[in-house]
N, C-alpha and C. Protein backbone atom coordinates (compact mmCIF):
# COMPACT_ATOMS: atom_id res chain seq x y z
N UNK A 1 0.85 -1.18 0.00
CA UNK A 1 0.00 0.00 0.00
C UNK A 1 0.89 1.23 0.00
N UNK A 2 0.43 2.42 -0.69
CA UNK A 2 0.94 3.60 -0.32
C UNK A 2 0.28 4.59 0.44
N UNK A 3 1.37 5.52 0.52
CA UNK A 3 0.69 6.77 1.29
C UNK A 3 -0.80 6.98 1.03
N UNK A 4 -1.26 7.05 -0.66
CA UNK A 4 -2.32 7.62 -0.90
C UNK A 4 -3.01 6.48 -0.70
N UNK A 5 -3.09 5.26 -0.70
CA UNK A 5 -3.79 4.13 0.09
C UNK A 5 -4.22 3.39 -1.44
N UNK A 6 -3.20 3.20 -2.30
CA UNK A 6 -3.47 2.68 -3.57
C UNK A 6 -2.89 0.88 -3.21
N UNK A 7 -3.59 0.27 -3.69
CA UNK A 7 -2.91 -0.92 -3.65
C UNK A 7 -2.08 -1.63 -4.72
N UNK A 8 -0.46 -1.84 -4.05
CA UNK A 8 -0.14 -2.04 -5.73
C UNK A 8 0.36 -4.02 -5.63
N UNK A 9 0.39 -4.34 -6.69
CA UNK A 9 0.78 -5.83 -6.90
C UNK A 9 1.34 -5.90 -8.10
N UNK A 10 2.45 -7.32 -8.36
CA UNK A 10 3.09 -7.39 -9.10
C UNK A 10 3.41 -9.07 -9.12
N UNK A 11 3.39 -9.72 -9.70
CA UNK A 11 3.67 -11.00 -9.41
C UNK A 11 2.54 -11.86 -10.96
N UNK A 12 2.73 -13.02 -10.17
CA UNK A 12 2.11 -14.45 -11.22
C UNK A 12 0.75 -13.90 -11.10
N UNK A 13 -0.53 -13.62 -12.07
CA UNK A 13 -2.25 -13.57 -12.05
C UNK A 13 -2.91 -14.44 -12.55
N UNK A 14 -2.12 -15.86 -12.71
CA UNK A 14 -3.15 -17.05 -13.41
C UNK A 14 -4.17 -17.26 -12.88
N UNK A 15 -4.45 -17.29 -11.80
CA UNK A 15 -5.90 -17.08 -10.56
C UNK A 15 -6.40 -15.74 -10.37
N UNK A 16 -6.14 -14.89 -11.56
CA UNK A 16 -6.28 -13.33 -10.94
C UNK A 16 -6.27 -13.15 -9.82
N UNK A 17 -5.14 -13.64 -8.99
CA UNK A 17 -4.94 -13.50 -7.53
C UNK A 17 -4.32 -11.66 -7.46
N UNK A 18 -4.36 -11.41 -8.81
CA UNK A 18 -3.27 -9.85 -8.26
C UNK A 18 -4.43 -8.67 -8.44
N UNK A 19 -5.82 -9.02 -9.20
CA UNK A 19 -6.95 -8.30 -9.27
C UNK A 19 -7.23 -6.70 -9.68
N UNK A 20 -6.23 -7.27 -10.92
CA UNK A 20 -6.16 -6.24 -11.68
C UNK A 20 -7.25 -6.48 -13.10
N UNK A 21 -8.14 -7.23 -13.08
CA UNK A 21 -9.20 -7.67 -14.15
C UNK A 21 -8.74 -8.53 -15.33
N UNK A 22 -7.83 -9.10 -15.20
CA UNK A 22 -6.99 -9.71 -16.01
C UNK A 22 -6.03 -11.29 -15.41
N UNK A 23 -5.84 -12.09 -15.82
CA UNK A 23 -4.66 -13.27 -15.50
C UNK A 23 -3.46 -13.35 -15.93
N UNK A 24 -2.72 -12.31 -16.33
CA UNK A 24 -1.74 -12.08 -17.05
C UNK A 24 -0.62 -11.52 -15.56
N UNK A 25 0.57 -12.10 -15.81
CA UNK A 25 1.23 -12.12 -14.79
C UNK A 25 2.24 -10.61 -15.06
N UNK A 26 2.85 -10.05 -14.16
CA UNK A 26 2.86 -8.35 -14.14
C UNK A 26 4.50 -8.81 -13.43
N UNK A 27 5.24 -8.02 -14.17
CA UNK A 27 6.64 -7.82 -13.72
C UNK A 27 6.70 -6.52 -13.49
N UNK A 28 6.30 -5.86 -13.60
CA UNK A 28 6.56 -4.66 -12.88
C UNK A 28 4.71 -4.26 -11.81
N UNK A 29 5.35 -3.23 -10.91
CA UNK A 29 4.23 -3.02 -9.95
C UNK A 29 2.73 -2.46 -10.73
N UNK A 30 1.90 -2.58 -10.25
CA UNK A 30 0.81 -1.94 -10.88
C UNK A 30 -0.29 -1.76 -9.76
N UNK A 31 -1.36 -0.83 -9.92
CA UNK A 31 -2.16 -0.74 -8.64
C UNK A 31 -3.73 -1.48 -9.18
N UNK A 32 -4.01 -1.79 -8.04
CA UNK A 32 -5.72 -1.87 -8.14
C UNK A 32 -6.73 -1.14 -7.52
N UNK A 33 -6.92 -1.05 -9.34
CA UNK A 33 -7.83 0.13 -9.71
C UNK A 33 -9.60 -0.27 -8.99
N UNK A 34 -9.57 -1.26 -8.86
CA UNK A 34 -11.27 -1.77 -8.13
C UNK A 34 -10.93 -1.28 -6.80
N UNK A 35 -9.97 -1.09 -5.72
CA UNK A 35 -10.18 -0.57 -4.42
C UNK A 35 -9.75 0.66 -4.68
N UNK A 36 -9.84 1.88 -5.67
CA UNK A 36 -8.95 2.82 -5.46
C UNK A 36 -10.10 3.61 -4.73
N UNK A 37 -11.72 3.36 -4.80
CA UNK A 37 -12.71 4.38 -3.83
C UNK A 37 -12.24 3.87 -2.64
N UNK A 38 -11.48 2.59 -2.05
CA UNK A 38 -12.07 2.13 -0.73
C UNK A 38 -10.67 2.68 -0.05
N UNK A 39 -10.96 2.92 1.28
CA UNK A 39 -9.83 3.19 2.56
C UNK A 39 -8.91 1.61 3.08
N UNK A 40 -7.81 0.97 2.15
CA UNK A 40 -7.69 -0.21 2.51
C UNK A 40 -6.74 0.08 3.73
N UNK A 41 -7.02 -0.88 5.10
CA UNK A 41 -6.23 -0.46 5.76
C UNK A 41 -5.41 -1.81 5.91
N UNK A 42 -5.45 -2.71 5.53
CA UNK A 42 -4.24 -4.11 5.23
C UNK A 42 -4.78 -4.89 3.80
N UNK A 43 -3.74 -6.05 3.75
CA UNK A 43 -4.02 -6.78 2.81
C UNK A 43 -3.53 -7.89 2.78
N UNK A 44 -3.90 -9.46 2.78
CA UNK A 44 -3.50 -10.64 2.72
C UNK A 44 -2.91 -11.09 1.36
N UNK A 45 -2.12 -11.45 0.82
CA UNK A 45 -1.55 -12.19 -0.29
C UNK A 45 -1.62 -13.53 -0.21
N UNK A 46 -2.37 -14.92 -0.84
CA UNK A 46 -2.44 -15.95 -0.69
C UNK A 46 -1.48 -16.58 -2.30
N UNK A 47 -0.93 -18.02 -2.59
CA UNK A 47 -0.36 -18.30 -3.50
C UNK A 47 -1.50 -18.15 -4.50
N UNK A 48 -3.04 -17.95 -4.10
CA UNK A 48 -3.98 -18.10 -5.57
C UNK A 48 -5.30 -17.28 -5.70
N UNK A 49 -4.65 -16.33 -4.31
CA UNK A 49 -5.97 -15.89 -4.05
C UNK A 49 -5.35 -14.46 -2.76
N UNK A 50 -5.93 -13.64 -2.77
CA UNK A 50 -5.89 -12.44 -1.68
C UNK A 50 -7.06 -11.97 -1.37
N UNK A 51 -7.05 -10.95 -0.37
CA UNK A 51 -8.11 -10.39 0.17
C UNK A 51 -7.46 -8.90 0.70
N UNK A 52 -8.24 -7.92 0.66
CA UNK A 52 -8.42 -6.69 1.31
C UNK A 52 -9.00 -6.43 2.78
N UNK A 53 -8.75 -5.46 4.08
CA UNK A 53 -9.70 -5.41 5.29
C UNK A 53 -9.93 -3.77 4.43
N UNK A 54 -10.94 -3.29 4.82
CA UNK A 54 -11.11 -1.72 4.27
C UNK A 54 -11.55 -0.86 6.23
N UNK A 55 -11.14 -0.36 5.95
CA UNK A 55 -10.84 0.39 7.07
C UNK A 55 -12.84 0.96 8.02
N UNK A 56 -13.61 0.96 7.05
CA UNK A 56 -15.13 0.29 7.64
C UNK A 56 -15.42 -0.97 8.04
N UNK A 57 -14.92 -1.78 7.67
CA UNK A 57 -14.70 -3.33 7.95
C UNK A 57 -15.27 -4.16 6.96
N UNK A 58 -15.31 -3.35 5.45
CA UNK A 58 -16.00 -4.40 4.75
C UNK A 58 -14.40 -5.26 4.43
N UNK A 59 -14.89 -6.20 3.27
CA UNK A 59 -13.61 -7.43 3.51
C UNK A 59 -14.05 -7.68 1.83
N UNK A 60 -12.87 -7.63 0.92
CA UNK A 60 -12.90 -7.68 -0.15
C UNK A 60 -11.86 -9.07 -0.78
N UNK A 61 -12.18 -10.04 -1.58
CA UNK A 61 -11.34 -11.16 -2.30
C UNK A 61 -11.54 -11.16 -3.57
N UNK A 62 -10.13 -11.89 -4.01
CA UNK A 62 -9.98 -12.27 -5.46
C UNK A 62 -9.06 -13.23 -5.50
N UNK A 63 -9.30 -13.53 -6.73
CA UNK A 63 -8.45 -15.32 -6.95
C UNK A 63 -8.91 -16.16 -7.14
N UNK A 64 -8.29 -17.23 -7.23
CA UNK A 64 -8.60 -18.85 -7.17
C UNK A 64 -9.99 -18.73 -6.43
N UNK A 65 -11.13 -19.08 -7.01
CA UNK A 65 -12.61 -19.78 -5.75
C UNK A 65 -13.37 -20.89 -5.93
N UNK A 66 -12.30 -22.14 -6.49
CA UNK A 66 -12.83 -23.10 -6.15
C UNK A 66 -12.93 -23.26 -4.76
N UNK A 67 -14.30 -24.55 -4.60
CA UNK A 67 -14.69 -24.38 -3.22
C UNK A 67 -14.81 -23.71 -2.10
N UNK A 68 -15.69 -22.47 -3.27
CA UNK A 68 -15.63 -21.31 -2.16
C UNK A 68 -14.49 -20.32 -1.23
N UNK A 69 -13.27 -20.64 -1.81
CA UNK A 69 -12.16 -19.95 -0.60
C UNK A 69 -12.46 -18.43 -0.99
N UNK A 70 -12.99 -17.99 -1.56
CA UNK A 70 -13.12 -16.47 -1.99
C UNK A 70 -14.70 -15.88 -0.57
N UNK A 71 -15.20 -16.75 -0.41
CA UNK A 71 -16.91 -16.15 -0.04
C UNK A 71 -17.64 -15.91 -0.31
N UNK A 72 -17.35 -15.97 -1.96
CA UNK A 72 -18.19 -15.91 -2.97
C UNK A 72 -19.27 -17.09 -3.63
N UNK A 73 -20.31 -16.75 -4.28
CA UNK A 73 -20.64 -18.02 -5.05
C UNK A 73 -19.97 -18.75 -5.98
N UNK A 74 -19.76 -20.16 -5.47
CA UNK A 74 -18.94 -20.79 -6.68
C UNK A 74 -19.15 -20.95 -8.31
N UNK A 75 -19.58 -19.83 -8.90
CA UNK A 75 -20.06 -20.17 -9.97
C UNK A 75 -18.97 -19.81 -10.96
N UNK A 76 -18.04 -19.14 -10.77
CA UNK A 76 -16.09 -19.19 -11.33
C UNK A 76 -15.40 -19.60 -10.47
N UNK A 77 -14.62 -20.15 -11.16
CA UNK A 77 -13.48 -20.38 -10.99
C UNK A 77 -12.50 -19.60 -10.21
N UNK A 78 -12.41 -18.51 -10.90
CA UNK A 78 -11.49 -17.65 -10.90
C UNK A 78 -12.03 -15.86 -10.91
N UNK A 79 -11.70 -15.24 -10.15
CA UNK A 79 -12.31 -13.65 -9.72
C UNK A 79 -11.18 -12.74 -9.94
N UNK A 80 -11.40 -12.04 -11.47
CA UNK A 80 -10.12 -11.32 -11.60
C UNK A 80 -10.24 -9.74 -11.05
N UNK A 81 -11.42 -9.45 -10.35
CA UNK A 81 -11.47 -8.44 -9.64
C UNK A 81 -12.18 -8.10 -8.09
N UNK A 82 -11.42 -7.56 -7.50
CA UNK A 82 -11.90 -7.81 -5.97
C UNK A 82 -13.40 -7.38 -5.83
N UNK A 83 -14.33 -8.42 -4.76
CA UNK A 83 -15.05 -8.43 -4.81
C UNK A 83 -15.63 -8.29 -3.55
N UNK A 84 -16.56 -7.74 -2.55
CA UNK A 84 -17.06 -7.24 -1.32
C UNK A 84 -17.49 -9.19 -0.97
N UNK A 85 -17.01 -9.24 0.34
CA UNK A 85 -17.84 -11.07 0.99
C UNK A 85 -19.37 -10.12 1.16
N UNK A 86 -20.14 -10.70 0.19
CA UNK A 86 -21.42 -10.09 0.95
C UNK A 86 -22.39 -10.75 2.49
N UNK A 87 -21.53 -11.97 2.95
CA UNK A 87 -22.23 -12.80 3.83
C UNK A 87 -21.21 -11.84 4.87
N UNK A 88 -21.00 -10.78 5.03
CA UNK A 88 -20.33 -10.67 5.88
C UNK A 88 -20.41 -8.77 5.97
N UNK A 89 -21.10 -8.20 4.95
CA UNK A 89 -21.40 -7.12 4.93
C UNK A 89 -22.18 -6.68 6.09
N UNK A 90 -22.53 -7.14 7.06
CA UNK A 90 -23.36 -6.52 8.23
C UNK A 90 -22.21 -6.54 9.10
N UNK A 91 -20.66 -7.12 9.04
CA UNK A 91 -20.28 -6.85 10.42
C UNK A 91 -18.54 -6.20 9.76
N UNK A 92 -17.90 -5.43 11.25
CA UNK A 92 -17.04 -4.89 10.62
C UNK A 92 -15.71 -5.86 11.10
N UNK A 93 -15.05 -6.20 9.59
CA UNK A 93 -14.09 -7.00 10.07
C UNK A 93 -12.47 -6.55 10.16
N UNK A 94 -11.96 -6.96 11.15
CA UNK A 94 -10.65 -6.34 11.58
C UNK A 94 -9.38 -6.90 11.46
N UNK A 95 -9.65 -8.19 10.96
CA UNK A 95 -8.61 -9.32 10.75
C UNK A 95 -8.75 -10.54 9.52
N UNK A 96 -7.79 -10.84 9.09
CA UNK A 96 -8.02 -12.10 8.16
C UNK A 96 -6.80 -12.73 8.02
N UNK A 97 -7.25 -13.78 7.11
CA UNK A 97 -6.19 -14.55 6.82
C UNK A 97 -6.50 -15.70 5.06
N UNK A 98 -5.16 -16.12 4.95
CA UNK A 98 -5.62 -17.10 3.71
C UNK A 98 -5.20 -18.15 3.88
N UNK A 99 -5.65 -19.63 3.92
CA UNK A 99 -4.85 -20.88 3.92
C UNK A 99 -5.49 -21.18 2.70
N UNK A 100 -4.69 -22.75 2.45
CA UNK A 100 -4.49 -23.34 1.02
C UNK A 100 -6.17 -23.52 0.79
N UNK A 101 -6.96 -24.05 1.20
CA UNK A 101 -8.51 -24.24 0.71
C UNK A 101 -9.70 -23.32 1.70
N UNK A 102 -8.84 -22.03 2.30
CA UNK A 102 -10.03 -21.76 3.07
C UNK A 102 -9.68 -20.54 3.51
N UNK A 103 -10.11 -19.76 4.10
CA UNK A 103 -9.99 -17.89 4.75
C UNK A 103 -10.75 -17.99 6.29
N UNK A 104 -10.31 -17.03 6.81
CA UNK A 104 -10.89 -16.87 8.13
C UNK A 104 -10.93 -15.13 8.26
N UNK A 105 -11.54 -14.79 9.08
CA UNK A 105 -11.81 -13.59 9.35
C UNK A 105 -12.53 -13.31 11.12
N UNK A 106 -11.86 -12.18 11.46
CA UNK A 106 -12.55 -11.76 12.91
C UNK A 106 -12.92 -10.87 12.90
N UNK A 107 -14.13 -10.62 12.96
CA UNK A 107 -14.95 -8.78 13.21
C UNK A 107 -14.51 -8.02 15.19
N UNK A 108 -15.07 -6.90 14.74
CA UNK A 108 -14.71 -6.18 15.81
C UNK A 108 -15.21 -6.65 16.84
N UNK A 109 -15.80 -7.76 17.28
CA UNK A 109 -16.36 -7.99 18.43
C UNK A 109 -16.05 -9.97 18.81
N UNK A 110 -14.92 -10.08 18.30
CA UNK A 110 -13.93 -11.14 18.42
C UNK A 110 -14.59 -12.14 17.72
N UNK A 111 -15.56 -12.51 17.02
CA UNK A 111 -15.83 -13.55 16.77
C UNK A 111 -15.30 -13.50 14.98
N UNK A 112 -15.06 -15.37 15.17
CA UNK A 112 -14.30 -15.66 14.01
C UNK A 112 -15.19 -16.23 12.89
N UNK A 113 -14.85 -16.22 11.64
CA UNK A 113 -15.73 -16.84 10.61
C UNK A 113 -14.91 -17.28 9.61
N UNK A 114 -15.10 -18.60 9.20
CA UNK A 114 -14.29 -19.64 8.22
C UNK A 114 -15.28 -19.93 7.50
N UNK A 115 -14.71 -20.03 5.90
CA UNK A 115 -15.25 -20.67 4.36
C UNK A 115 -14.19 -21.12 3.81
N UNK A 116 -14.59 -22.32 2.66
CA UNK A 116 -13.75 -22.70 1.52
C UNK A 116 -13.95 -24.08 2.30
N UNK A 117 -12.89 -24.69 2.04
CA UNK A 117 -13.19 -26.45 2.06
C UNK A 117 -12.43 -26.57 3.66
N UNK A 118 -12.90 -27.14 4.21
CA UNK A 118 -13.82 -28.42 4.18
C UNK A 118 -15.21 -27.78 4.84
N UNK A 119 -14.84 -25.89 5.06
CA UNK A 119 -16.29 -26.05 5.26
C UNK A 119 -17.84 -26.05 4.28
N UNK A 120 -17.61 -26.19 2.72
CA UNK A 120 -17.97 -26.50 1.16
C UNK A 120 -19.52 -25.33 1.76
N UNK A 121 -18.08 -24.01 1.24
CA UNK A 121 -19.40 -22.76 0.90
C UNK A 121 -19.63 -22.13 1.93
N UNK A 122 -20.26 -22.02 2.82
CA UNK A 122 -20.73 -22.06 3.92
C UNK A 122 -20.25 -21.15 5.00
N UNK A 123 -20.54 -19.97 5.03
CA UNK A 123 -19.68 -18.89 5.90
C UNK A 123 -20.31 -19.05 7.67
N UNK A 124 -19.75 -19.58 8.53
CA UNK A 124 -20.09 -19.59 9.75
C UNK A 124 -19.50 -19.01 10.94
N UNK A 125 -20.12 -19.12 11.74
CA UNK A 125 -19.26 -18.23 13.18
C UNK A 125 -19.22 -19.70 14.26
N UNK A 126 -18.00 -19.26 14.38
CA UNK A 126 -17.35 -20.50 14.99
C UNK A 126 -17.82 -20.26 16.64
N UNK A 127 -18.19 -21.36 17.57
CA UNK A 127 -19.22 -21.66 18.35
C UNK A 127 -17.94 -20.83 19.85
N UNK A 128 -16.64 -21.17 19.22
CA UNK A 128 -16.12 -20.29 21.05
C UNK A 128 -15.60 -19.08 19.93
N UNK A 129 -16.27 -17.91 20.02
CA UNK A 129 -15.34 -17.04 19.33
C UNK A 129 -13.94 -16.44 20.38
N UNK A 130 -12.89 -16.22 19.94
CA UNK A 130 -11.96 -15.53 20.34
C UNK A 130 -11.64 -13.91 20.11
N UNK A 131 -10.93 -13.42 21.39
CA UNK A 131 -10.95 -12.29 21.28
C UNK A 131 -9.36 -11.94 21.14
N UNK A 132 -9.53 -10.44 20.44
CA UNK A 132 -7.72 -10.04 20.13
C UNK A 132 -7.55 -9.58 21.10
């Protein structure tokens, strides 16, 4: 991220993991232009897939989404531009993460929520939530 809160990426986009609207892999830096309205205040890099926190707490992915690891509906494959979790638009989230078939996330009021495999789709709040 920079000062002006642009997000830039550069790397492999065969999963449009870099979410620049395209799968074409980028040797030099470039920004994304789909969060340039939003206030990003971090960002996860996964090998096939990333995600955005935006500083309201919405929570934005792209990449690889088989079996759901995006939060999205599985109906691609592949998301070459970041996209809002809408199962998650009512709460503000403050944390995330990416593993190989799945994402997690914690909103401001400690509780955690996991999708992608093995939980197939399915965005839930995990029964002891933890607090930061």
């Amino acid at each position: 991220m920079t000062s002006r809160n642009a997000v830039i990426v550069w790397g492999s986009g065969e999963d449009g993991q870099l979410g620049i609207g395209n799968n074409e892999e980028k040797e030099w830096a470039c920004s994304i232009k789909a969060l340039k309205s939003e206030k990003v205040s971090s960002v996860v890099a996964g090998s096939r897939n990333s995600l955005a926190i935006c500083e309201d707490g919405k929570l934005f992915t792209w990449g690889w989404n088989q079996r759901g690891t995006l939060g999205h509906p599985p109906e691609t494959k592949t998301e070459n531009i970041p996209s809002q979790v809408k199962a998650l638009a009512n709460v503000k989230i403050v944390q995330a993460a990416i593993g190989g078939w799945h994402c997690l996330a914690v909103d401001d009021q400690g509780k955690a929520y996991a999708w992608g495999m093995p939980f197939l789709y399915f965005i839930f709040i995990l029964l002891v939530p933890f607090y930061l």
